[in-house]
C-alpha atoms as a PDB file:
ATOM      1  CA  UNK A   1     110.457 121.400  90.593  1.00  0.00           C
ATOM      2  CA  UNK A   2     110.559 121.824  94.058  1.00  0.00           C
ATOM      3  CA  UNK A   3     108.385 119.803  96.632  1.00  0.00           C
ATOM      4  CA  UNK A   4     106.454 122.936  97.114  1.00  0.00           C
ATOM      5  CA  UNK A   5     102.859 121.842  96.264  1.00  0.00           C
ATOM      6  CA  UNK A   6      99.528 122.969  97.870  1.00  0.00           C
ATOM      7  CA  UNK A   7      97.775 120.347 100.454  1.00  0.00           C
ATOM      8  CA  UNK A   8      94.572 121.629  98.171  1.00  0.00           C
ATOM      9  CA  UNK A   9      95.708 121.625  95.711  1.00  0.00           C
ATOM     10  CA  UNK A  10      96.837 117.757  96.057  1.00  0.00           C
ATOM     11  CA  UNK A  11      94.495 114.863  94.471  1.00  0.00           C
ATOM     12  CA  UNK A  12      96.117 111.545  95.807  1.00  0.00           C
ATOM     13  CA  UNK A  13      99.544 110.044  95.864  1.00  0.00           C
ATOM     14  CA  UNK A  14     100.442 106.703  94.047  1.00  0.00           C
ATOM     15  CA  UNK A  15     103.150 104.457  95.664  1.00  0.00           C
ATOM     16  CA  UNK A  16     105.167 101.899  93.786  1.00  0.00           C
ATOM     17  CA  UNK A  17     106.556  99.504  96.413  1.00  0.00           C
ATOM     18  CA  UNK A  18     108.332  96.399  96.182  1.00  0.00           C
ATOM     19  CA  UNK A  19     106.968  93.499  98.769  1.00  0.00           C
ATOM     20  CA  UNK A  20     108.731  90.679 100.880  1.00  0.00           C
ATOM     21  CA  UNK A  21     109.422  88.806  97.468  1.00  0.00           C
ATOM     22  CA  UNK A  22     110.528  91.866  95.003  1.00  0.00           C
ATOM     23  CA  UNK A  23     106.930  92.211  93.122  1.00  0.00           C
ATOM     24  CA  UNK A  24     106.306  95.776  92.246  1.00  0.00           C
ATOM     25  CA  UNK A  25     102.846  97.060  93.775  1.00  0.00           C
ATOM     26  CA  UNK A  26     100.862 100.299  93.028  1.00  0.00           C
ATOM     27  CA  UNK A  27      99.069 101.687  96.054  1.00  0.00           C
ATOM     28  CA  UNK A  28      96.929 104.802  95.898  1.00  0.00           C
ATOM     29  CA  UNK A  29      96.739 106.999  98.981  1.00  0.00           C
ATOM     30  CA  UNK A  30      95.549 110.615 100.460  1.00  0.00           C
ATOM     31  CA  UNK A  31      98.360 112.606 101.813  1.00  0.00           C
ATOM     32  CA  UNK A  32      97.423 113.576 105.351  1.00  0.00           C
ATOM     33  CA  UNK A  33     100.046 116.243 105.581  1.00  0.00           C
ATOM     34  CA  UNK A  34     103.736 116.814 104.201  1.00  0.00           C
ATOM     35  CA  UNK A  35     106.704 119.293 105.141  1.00  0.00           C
ATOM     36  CA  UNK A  36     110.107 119.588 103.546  1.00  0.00           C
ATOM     37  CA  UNK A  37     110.861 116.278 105.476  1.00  0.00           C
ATOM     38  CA  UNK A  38     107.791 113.941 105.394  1.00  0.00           C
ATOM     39  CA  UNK A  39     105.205 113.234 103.762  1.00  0.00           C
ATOM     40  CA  UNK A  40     102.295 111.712 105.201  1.00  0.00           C
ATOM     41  CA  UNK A  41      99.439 109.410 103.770  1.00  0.00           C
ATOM     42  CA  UNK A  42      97.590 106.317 104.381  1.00  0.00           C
ATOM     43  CA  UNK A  43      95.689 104.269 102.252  1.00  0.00           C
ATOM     44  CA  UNK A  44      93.184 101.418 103.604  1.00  0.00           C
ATOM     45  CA  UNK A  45      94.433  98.061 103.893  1.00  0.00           C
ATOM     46  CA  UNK A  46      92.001  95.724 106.200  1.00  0.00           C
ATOM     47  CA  UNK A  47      94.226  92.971 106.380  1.00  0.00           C
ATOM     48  CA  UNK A  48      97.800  95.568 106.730  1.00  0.00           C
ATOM     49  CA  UNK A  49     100.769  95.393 104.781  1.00  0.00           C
ATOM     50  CA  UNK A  50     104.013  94.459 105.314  1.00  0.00           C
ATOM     51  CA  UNK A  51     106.900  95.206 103.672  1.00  0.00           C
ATOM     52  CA  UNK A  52     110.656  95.704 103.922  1.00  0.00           C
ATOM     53  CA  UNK A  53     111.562  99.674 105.533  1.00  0.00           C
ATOM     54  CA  UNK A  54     113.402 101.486 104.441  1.00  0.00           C
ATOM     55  CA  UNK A  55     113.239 101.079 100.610  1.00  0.00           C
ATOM     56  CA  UNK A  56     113.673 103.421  97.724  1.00  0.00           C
ATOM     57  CA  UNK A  57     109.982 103.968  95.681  1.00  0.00           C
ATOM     58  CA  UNK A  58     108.645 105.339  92.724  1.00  0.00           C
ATOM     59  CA  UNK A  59     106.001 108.190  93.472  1.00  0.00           C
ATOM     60  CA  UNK A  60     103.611 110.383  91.246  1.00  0.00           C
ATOM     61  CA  UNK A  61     101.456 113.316  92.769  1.00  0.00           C
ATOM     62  CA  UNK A  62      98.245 113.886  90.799  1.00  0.00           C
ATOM     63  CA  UNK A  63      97.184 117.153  91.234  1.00  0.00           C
ATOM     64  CA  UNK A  64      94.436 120.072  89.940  1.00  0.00           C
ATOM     65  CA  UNK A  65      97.046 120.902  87.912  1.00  0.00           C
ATOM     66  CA  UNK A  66      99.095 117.755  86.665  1.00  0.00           C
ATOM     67  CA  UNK A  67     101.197 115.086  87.046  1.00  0.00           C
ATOM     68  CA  UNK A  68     104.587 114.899  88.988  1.00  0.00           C
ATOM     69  CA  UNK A  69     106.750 111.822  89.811  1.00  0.00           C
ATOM     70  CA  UNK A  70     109.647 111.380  92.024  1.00  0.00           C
ATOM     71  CA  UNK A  71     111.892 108.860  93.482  1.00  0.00           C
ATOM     72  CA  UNK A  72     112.382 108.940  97.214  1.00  0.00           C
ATOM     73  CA  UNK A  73     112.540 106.734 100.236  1.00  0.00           C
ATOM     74  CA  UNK A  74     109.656 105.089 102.095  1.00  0.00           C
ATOM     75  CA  UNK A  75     111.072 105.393 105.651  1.00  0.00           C
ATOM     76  CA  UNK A  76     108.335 103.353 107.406  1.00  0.00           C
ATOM     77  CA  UNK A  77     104.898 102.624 107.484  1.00  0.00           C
ATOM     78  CA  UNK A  78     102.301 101.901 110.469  1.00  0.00           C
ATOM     79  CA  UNK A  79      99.361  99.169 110.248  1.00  0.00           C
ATOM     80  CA  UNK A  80      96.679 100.837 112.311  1.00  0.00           C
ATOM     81  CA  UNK A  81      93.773  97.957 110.339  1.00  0.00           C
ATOM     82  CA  UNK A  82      91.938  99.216 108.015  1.00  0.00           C
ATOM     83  CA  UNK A  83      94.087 101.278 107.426  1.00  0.00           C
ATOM     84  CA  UNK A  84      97.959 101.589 106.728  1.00  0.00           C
ATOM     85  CA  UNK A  85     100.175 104.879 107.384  1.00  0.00           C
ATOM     86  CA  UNK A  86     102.910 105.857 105.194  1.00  0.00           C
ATOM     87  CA  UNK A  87     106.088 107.969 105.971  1.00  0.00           C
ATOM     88  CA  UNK A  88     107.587 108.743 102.821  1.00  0.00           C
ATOM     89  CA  UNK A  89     110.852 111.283 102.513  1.00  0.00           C
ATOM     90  CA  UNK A  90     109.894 114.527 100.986  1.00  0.00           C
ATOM     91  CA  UNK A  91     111.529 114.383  97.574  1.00  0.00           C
ATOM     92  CA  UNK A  92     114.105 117.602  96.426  1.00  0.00           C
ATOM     93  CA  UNK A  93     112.575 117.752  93.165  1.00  0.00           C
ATOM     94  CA  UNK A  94     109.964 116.368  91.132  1.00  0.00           C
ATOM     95  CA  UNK A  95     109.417 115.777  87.366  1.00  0.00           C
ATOM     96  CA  UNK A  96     106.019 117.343  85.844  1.00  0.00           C
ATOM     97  CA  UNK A  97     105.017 114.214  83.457  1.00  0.00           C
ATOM     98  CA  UNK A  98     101.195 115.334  81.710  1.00  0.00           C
ATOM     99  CA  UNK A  99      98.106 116.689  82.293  1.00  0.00           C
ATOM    100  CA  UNK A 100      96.304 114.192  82.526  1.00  0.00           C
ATOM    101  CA  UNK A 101      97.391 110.741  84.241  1.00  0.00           C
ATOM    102  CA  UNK A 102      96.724 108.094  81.523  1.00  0.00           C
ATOM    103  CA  UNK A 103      99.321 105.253  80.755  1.00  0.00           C
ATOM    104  CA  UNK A 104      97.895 103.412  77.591  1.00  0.00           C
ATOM    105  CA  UNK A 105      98.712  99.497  76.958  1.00  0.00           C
ATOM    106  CA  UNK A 106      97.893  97.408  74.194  1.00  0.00           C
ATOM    107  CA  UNK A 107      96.296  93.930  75.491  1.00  0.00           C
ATOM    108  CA  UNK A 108      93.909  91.007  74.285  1.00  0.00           C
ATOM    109  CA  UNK A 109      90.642  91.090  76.079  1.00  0.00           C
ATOM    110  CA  UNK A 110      87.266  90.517  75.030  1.00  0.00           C
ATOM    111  CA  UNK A 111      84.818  93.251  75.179  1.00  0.00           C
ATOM    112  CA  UNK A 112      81.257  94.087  74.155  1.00  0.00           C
ATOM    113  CA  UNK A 113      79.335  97.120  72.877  1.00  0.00           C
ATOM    114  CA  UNK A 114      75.381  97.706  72.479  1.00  0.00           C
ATOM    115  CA  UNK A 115      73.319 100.450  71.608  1.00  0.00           C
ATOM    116  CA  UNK A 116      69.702 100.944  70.320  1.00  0.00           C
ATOM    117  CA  UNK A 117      68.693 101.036  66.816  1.00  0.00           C
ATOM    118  CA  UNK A 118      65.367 101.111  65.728  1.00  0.00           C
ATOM    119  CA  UNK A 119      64.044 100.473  69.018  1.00  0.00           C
ATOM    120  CA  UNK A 120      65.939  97.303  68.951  1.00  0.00           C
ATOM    121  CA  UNK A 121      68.602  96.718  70.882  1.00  0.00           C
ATOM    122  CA  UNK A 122      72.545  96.000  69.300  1.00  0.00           C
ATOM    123  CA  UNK A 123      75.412  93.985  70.226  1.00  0.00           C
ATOM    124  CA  UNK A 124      78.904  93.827  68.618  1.00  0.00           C
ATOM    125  CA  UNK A 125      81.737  91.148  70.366  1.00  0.00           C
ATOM    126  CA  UNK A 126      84.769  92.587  69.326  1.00  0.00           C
ATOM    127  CA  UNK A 127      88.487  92.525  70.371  1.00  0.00           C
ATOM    128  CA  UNK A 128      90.143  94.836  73.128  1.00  0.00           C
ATOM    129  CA  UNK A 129      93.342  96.566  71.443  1.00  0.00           C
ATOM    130  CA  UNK A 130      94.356  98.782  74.247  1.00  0.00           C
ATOM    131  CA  UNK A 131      93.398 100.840  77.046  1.00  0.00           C
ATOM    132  CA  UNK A 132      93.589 103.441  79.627  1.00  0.00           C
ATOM    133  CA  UNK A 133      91.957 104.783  82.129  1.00  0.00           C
ATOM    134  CA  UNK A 134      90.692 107.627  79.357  1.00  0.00           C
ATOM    135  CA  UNK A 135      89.710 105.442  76.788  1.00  0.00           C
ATOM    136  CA  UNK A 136      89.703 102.456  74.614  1.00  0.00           C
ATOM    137  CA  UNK A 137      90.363 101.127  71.047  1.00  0.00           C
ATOM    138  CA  UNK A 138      88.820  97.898  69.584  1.00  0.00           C
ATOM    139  CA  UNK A 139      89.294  95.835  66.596  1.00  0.00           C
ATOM    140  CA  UNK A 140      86.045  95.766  64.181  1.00  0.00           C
ATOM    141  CA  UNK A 141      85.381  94.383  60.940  1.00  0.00           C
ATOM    142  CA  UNK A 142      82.038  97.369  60.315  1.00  0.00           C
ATOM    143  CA  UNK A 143      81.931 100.674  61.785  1.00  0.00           C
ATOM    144  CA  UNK A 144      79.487 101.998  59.392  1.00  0.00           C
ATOM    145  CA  UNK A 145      76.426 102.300  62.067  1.00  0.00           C
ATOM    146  CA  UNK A 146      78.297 103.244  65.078  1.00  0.00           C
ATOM    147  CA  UNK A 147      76.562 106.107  67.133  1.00  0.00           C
ATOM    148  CA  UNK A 148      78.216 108.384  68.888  1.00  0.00           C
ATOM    149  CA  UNK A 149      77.159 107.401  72.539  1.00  0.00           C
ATOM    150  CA  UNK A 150      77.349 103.321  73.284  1.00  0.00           C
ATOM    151  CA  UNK A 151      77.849 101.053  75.971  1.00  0.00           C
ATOM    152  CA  UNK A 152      80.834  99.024  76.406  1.00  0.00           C
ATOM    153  CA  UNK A 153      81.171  95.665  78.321  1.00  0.00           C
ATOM    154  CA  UNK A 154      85.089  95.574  79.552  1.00  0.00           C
ATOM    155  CA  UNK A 155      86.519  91.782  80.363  1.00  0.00           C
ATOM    156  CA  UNK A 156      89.633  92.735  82.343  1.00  0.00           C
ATOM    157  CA  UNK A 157      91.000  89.456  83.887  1.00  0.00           C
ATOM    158  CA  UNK A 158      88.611  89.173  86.575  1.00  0.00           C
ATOM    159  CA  UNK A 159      87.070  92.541  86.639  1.00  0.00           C
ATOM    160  CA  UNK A 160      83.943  92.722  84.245  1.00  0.00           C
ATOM    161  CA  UNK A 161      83.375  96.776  83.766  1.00  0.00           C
ATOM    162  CA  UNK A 162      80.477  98.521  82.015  1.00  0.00           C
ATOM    163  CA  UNK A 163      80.078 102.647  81.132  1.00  0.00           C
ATOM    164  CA  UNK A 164      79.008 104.076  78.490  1.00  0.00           C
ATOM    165  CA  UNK A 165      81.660 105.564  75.802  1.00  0.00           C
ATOM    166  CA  UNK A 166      81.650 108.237  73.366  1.00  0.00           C
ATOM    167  CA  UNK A 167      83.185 107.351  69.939  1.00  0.00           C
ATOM    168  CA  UNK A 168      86.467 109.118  68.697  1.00  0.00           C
ATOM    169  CA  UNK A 169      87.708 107.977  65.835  1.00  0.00           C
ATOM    170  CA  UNK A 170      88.223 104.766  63.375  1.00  0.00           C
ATOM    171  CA  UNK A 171      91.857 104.069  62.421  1.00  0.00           C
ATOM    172  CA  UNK A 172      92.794 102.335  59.484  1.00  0.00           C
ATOM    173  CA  UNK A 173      95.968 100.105  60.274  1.00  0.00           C
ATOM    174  CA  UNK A 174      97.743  97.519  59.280  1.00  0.00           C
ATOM    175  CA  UNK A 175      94.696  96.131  57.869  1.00  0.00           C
ATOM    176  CA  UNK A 176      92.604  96.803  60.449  1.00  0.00           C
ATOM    177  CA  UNK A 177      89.715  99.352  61.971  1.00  0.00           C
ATOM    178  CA  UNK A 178      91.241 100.502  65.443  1.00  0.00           C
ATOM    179  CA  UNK A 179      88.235 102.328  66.997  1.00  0.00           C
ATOM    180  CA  UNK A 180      88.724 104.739  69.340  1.00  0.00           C
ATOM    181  CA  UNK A 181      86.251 105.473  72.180  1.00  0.00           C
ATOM    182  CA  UNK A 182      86.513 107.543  75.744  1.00  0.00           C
ATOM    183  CA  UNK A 183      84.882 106.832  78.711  1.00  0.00           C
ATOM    184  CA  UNK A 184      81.588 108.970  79.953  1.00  0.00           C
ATOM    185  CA  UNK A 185      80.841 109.190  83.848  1.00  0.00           C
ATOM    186  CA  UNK A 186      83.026 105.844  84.490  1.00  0.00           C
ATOM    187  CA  UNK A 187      82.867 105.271  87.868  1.00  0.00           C
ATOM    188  CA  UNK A 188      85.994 106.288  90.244  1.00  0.00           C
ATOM    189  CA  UNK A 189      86.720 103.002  91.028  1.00  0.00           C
ATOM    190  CA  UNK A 190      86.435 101.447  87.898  1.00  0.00           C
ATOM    191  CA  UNK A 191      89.095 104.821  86.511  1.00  0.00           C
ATOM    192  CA  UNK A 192      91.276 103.388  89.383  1.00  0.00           C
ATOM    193  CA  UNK A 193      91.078  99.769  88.296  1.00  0.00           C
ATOM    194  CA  UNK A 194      92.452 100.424  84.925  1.00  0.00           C
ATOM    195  CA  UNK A 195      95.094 102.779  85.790  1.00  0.00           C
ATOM    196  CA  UNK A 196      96.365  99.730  88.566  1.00  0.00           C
ATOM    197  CA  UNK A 197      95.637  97.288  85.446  1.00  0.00           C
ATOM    198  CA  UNK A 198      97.419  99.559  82.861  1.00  0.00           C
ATOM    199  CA  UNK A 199     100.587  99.914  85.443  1.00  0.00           C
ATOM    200  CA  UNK A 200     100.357  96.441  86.106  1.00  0.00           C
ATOM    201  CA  UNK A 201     100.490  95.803  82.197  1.00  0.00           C
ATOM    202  CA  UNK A 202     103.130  98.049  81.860  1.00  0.00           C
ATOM    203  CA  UNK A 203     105.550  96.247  84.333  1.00  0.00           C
ATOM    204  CA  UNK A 204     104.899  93.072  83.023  1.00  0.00           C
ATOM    205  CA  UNK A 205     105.940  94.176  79.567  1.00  0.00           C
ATOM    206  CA  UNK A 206     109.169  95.484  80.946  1.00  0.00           C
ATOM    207  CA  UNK A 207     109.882  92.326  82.635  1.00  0.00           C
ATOM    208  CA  UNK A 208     110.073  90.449  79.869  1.00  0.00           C
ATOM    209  CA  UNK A 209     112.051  92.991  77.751  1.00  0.00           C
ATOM    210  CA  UNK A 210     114.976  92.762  80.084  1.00  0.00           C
END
């Protein structure tokens, strides 16, 4: 579609970037204004950032009413600490991807859930199968007593992240009870975490397919 989108109607923009030494980086910023030519954001970075300018990156546009990606040119940025200022070439068209923007990735991590039972309180260490920023599924031997509101304990490398989850669904695959929960009232930086760690995931996985 056309680069045509509301300012209001505009959520945050998500830069992939390669640095000084080719590692791709996700950055999310708030677009301070665009026009057919520019677009305009910044994103906080205390310390800066510097990186190579010009150089082609991967954008997606989260809006009220999706998600749209694009490929266009970063034509410079501007370190102004804390913050960083991007000028990014307003792309000719741009591919609607979902409604929703939640890249899931199977991983190993530990994890716990607890809930109350008969006043007493309930914990089950279980397996991480995979994630996104919606929701997660675990690997359980017994799902029998499972309520439908519990807390989960999330071990991502060295993030530890707690919210409370609704349960889904149980799975039976492969010989094994994949249980699905979402995420209630997660925290907006803890959402953003996992997307970065999901995207991160998801790059490392490609890496080592090629």
């Amino acid at each position: 579609m056309k680069f045509n989108l509301s300012l209001n109607n505009i959520n945050y923009i998500k830069i992939n970037y390669n640095d000084n030494d080719g590692f791709s980086h996700c950055t999310k910023a708030a677009i301070r204004r665009f026009s057919d030519v520019e677009i305009y954001a910044s994103a906080k970075f205390e310390d800066g950032l510097y990186i190579k300018t010009p150089q082609v990156v991967d954008i997606s546009v989260a809006t009220d009413n999706g998600l749209y990606k694009a490929q266009t040119t970063l034509k410079y940025l501007v370190n102004e600490p804390p913050y960083v200022f991007f000028s990014i070439k307003s792309p000719d068209n741009m591919d609607y991807q979902q409604n929703r923007e939640f890249f899931r990735v199977k991983i190993d991590e530990n994890a716990l859930i607890s809930y109350v039972e008969n006043e007493q309180e309930k914990l089950i260490a279980c397996e991480t199968y995979d994630i996104s920023a919606n929701g997660v599924r675990f690997i359980l031997e017994n799902t029998s007593n499972l309520p439908d509101i519990v807390k989960l304990t999330l071990y991502l490398q060295n993030k530890t992240i707690v919210s409370d989850a609704k349960y889904v669904r149980t799975d039976d695959e492969d010989g094994m009870h994949k249980v699905s929960f979402s995420f209630v009232d997660m925290k907006e930086s803890d959402s953003d975490y996992i997307s970065q760690f999901c995207l991160k995931k998801q790059m490392e996985q490609r890496r080592k397919l090629l």
